[in-house]
C-alpha atoms as a PDB file:
ATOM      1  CA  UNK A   1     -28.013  -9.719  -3.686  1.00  0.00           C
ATOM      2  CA  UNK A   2     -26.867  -6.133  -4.372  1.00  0.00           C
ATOM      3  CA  UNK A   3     -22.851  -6.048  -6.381  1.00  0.00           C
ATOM      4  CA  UNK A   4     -20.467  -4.698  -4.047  1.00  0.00           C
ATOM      5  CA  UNK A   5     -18.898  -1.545  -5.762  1.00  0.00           C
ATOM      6  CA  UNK A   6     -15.358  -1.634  -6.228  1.00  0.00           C
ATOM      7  CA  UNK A   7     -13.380   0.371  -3.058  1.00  0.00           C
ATOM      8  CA  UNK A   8     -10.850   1.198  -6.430  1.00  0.00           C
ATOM      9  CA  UNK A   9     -11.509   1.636  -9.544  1.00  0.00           C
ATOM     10  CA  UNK A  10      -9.628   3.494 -12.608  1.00  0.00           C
ATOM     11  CA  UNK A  11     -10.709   3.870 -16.144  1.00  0.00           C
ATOM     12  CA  UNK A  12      -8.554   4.724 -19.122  1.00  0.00           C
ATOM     13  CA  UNK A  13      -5.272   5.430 -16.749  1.00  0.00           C
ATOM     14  CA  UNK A  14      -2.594   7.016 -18.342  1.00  0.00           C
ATOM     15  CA  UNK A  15       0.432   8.572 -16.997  1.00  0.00           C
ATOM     16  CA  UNK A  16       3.466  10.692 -19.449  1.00  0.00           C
ATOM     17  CA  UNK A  17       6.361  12.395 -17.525  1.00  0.00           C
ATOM     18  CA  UNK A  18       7.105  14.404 -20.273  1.00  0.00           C
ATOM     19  CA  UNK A  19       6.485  14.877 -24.130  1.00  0.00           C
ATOM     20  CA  UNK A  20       8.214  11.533 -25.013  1.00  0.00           C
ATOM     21  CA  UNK A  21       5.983   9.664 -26.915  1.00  0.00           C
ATOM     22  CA  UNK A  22       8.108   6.585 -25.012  1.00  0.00           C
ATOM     23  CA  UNK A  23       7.902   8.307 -21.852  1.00  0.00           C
ATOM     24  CA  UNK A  24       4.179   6.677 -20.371  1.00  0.00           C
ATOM     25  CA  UNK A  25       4.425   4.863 -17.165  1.00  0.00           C
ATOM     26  CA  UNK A  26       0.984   4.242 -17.608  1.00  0.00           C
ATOM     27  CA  UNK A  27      -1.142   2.820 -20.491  1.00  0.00           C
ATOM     28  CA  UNK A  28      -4.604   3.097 -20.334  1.00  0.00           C
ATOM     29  CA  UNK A  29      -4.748   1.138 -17.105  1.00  0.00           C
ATOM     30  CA  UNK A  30      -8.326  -0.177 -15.913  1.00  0.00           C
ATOM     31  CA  UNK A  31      -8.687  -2.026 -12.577  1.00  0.00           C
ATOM     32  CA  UNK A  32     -11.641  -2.560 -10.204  1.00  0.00           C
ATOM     33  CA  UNK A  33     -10.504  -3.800  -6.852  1.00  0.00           C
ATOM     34  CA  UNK A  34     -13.020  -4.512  -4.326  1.00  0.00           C
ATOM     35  CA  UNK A  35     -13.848  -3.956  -0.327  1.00  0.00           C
ATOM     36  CA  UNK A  36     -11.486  -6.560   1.590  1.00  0.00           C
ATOM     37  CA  UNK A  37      -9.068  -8.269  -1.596  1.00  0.00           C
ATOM     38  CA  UNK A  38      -5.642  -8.521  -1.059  1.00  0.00           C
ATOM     39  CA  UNK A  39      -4.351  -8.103  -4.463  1.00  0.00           C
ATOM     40  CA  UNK A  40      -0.715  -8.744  -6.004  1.00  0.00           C
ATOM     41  CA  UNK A  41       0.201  -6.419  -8.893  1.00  0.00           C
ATOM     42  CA  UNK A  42       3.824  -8.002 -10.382  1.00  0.00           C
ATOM     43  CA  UNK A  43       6.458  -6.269 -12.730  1.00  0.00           C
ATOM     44  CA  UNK A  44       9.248  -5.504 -13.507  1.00  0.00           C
ATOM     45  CA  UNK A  45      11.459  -2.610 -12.318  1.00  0.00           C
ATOM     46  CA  UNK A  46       9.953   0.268 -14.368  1.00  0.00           C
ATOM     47  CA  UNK A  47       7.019  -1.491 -14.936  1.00  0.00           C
ATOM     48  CA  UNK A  48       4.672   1.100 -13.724  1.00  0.00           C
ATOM     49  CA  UNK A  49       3.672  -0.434 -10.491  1.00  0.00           C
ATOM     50  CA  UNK A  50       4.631   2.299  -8.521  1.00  0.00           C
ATOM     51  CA  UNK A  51       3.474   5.001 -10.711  1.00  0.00           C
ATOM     52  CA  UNK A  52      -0.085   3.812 -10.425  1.00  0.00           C
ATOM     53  CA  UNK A  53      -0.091   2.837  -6.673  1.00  0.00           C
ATOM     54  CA  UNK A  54       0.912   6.719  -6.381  1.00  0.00           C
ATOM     55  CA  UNK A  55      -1.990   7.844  -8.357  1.00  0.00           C
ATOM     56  CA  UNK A  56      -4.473   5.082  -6.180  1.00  0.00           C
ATOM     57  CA  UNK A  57      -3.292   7.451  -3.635  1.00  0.00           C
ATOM     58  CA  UNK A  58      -3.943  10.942  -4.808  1.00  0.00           C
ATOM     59  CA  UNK A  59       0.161  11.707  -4.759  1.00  0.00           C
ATOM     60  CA  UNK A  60       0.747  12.020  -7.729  1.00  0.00           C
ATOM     61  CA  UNK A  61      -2.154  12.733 -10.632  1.00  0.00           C
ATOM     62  CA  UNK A  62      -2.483  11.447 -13.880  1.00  0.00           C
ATOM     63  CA  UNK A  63      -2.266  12.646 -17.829  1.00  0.00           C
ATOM     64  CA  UNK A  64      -5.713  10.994 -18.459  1.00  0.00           C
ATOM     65  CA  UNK A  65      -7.899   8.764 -17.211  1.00  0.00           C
ATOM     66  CA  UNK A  66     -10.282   8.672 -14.354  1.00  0.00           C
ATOM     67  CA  UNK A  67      -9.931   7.214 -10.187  1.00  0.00           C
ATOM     68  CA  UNK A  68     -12.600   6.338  -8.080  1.00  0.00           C
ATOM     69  CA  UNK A  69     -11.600   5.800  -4.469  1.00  0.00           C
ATOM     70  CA  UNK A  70     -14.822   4.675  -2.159  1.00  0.00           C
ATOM     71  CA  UNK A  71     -17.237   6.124  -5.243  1.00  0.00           C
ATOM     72  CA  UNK A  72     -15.370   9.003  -5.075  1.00  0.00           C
ATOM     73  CA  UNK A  73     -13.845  10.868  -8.223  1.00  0.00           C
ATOM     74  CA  UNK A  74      -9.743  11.785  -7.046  1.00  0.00           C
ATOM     75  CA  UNK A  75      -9.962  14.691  -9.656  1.00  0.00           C
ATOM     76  CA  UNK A  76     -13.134  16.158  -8.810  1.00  0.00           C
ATOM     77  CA  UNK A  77     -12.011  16.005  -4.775  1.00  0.00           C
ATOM     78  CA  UNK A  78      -9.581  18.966  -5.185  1.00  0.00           C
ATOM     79  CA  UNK A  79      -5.821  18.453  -3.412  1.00  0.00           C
ATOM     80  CA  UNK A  80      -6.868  19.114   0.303  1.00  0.00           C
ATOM     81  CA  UNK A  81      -9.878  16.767  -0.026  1.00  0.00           C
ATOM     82  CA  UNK A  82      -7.020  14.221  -1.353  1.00  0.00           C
ATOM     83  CA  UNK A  83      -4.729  15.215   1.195  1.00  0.00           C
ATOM     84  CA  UNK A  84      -7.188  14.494   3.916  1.00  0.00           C
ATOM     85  CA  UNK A  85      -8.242  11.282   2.139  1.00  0.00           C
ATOM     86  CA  UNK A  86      -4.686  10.099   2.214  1.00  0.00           C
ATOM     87  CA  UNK A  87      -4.148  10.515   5.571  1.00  0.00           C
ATOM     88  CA  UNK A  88      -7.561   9.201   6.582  1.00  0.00           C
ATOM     89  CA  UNK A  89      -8.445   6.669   4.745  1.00  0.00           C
ATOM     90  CA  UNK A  90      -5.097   5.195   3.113  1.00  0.00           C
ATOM     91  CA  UNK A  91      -2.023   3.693   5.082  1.00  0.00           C
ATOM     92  CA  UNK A  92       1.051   2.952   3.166  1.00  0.00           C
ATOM     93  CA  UNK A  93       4.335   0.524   3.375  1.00  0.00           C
ATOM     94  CA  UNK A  94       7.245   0.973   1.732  1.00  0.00           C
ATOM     95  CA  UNK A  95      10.109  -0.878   0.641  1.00  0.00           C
ATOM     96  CA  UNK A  96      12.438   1.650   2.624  1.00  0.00           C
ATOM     97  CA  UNK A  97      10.750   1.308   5.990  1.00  0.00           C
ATOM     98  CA  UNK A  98      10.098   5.492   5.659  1.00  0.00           C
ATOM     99  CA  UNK A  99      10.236   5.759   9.216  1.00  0.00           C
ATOM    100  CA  UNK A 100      11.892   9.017  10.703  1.00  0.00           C
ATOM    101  CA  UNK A 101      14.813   8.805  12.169  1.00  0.00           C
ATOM    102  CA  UNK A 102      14.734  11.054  15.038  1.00  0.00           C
ATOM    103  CA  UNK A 103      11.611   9.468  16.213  1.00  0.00           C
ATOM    104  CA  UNK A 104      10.983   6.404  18.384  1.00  0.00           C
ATOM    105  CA  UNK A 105       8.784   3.406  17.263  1.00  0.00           C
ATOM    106  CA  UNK A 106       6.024   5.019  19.295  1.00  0.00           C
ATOM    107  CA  UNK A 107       6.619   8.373  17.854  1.00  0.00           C
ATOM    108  CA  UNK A 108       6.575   6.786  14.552  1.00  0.00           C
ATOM    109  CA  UNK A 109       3.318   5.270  14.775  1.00  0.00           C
ATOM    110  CA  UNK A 110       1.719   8.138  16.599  1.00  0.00           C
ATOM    111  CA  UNK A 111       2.584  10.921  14.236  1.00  0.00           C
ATOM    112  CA  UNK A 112       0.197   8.943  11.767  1.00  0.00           C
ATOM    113  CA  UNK A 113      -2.621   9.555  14.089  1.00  0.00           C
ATOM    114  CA  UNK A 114      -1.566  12.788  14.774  1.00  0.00           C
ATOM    115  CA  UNK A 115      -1.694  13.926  11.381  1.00  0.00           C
ATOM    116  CA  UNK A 116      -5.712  12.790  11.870  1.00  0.00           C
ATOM    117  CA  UNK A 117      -5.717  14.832  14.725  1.00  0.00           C
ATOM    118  CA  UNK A 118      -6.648  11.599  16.894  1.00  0.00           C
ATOM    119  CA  UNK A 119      -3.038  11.524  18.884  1.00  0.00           C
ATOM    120  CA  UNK A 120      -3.580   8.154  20.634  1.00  0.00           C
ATOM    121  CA  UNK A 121      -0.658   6.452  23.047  1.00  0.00           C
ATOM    122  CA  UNK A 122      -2.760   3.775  23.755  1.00  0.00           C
ATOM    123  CA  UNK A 123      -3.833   3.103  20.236  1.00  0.00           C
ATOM    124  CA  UNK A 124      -0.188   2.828  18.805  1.00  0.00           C
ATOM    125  CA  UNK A 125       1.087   1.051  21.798  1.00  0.00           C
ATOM    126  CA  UNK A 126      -1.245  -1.922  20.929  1.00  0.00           C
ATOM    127  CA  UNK A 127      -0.421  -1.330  17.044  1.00  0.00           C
ATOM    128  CA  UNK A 128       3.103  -2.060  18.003  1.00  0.00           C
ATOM    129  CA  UNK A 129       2.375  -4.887  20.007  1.00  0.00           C
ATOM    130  CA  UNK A 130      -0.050  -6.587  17.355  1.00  0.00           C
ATOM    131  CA  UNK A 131       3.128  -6.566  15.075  1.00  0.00           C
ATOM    132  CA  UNK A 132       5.304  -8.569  18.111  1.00  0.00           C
ATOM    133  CA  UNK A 133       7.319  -5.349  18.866  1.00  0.00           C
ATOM    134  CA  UNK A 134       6.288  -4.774  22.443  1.00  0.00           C
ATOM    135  CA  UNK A 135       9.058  -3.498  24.890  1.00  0.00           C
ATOM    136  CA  UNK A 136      10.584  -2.245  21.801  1.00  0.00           C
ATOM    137  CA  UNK A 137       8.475   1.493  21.661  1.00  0.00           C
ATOM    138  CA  UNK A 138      11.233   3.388  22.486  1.00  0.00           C
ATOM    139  CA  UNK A 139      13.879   2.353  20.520  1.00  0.00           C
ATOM    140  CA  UNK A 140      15.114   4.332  17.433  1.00  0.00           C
ATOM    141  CA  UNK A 141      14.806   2.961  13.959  1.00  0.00           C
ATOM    142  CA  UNK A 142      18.687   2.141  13.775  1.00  0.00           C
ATOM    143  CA  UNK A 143      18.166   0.373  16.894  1.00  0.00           C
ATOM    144  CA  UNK A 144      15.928  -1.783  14.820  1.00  0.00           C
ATOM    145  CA  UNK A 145      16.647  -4.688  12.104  1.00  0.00           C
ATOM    146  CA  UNK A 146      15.168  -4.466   8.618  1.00  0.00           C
ATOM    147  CA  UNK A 147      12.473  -6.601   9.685  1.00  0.00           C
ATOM    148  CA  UNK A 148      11.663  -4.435  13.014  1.00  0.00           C
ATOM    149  CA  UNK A 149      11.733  -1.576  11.053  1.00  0.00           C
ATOM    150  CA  UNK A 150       9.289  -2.902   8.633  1.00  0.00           C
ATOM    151  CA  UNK A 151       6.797  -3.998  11.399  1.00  0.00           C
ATOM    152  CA  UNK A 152       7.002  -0.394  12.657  1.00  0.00           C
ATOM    153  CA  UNK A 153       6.027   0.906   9.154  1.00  0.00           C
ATOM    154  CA  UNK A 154       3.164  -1.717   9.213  1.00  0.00           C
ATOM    155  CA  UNK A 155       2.384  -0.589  12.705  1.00  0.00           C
ATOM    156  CA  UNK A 156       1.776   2.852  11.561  1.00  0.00           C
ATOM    157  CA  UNK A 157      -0.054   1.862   8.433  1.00  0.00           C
ATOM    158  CA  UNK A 158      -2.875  -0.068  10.418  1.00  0.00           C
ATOM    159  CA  UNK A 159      -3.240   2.411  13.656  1.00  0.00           C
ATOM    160  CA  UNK A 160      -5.607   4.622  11.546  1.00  0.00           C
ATOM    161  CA  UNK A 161      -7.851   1.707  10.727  1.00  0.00           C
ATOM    162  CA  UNK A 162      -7.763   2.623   7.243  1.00  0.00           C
ATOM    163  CA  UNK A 163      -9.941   1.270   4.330  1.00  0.00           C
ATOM    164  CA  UNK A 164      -7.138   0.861   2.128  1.00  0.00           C
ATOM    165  CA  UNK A 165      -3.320   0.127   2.271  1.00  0.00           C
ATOM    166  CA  UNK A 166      -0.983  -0.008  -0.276  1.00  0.00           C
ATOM    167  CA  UNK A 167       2.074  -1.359  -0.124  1.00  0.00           C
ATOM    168  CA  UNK A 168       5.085  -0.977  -1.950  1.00  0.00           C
ATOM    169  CA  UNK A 169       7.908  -4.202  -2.374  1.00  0.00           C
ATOM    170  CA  UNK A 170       7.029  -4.283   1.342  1.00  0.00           C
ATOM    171  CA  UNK A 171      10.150  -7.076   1.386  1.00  0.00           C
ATOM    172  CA  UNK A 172      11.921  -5.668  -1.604  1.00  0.00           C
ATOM    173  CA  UNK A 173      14.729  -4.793   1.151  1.00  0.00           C
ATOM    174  CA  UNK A 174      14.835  -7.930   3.479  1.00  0.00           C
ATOM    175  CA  UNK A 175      15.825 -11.345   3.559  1.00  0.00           C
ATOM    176  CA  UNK A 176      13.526 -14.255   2.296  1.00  0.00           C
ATOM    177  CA  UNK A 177      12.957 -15.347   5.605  1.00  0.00           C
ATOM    178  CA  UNK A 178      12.266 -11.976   7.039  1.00  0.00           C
ATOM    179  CA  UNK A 179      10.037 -11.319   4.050  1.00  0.00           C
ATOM    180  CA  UNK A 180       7.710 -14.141   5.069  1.00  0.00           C
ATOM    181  CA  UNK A 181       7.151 -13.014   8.574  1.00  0.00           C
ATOM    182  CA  UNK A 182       6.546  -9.120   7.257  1.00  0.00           C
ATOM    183  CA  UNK A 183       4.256 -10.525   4.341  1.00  0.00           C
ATOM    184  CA  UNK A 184       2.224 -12.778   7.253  1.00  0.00           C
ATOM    185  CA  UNK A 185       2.171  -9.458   9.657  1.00  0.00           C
ATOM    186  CA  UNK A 186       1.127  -7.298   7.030  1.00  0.00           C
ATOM    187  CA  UNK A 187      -1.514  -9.698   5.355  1.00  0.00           C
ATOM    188  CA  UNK A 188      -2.869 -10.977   9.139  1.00  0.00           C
ATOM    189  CA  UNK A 189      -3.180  -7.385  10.470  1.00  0.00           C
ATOM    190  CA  UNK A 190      -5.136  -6.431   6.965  1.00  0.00           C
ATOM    191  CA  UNK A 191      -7.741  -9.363   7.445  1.00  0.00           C
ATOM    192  CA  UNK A 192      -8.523  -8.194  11.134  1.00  0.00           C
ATOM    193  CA  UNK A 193      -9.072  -4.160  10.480  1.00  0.00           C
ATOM    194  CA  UNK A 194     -10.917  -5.686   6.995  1.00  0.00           C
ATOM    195  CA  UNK A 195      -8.255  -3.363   4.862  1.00  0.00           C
ATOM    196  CA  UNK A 196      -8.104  -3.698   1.584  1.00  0.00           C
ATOM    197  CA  UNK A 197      -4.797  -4.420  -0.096  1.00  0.00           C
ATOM    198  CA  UNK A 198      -2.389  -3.922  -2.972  1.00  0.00           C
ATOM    199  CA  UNK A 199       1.055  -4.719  -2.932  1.00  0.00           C
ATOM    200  CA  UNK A 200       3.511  -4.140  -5.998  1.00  0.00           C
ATOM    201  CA  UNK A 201       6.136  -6.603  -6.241  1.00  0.00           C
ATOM    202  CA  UNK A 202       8.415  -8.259  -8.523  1.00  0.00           C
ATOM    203  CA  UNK A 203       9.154 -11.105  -5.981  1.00  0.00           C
ATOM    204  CA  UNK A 204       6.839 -13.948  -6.845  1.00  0.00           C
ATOM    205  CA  UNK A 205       6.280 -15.179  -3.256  1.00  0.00           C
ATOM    206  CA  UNK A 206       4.172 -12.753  -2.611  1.00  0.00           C
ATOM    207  CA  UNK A 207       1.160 -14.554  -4.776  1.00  0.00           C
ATOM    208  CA  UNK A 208       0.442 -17.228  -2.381  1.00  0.00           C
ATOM    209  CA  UNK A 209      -0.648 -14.181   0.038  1.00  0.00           C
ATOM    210  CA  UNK A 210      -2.772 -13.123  -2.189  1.00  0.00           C
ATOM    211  CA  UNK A 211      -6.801 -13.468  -3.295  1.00  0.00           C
ATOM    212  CA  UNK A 212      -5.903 -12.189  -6.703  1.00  0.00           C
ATOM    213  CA  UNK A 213      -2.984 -11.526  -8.925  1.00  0.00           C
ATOM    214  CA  UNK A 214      -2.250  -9.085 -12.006  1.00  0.00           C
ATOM    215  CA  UNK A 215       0.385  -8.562 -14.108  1.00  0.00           C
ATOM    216  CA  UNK A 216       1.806  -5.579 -15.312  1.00  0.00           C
ATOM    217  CA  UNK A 217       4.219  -5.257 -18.599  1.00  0.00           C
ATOM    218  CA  UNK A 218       5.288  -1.581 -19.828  1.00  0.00           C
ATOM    219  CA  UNK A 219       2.786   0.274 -18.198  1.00  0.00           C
ATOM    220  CA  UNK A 220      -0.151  -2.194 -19.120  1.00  0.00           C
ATOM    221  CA  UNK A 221      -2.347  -4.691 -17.186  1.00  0.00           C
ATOM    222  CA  UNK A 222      -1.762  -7.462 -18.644  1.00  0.00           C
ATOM    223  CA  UNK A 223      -3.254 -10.462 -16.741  1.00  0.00           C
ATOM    224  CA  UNK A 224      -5.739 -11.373 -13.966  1.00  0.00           C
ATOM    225  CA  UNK A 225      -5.954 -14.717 -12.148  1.00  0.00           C
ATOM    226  CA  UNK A 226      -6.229 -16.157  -8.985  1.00  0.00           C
ATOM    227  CA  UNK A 227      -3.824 -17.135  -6.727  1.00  0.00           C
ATOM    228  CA  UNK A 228      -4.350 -21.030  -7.749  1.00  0.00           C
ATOM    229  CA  UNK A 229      -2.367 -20.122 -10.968  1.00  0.00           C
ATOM    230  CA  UNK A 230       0.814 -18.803  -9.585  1.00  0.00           C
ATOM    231  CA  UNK A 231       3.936 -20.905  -9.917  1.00  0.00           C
ATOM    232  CA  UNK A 232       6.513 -19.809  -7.298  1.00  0.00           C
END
């Protein structure tokens, strides 16, 4: 049986914001994450969690090292390869919700597929409804709790069918209980579209949805177990 190749890979990541010496985010981070894992990367705020999902996504790019996305070398693509990548391939959820505020639910999740050029009522209507929030389409995003808000985001993550989606403190700004629902959603909708995921957290609950865990320590990966070893 052939190895599956990793859907993510870096080598030798590093990441400096300026000529500090104490400045790196990133220190010579190397992951492999493969086709369908839904993996937990925990730290502290500051940690470097966010800097390197931003790299995994081509947003940001990074002092040295090398990413792989699909086989594919980030550097080498040029920035509208990336770009197009990003919006393609990659759905994202963020701790803030990101939604925009003049547009309804619906509008929300169909700008992602507009930005693909594959404008789709139908598509995001059933998006929303997979996430519980049908009859809600047309309501603004301060018409919407935290946890509405949230499913939207997810909503508009998963329309695209991307490969990948990363995810960032997706609960970071909701209750515990809320959390759990969102972390489900999020995780459920994942396993049907066969998505790979990474979410950045420093809330521990978050392991038990998870196939693998790493921890990450002043810009270093530091650990990697399974999910059978976190304590919550």
């Amino acid at each position: 049986m052939d190895t599956p190749r990793p859907i993510i890979k870096t080598i030798d990541l590093w990441k400096r914001y300026n000529t500090d010496e104490e400045s790196f985010a990133l220190r010579g981070a190397n992951l492999e994450v493969y086709p369908g894992e839904i993996l937990t990367i925990f730290g502290k705020s500051g940690s470097g969690k966010t800097t390197l999902l931003n790299l995994i996504a081509g947003l940001d790019r990074p002092t040295q090292g090398k990413i792989e996305i699909e086989g594919n070398d980030m550097e080498a693509m040029g920035e509208k390869v990336r770009t197009e990548l990003r919006r393609k391939r990659i759905g994202f959820v963020f701790q803030f919700f990101n939604l925009l505020p003049t547009l309804t639910a619906l509008e929300n999740v169909l700008f992602s597929l507009e930005l693909i050029g594959k404008p789709d009522k139908d598509s995001a209507l059933e998006a929303l409804s997979s996430v519980g929030l049908k009859g809600k389409e047309n309501r603004f995003p301060f018409q919407l709790s935290g946890g509405e808000q949230q499913r939207v985001a997810i909503a508009r993550a998963i329309v695209k069918k991307p490969s990948i989606i990363l995810a960032d403190e997706p609960t970071g700004n909701l209750d515990t209980a809320t959390g759990e629902h969102v972390l489900n959603l999020l995780v459920s909708q994942c396993k049907r579209y066969g998505a790979t995921l990474i979410m950045v957290s420093h809330a521990m609950n978050t392991c038990r949805f998870a196939t693998r865990i790493i921890n990450m320590v002043d810009g270093i990966l530091v650990e990697d177990r399974s999910t059978g070893d976190c304590e919550v």
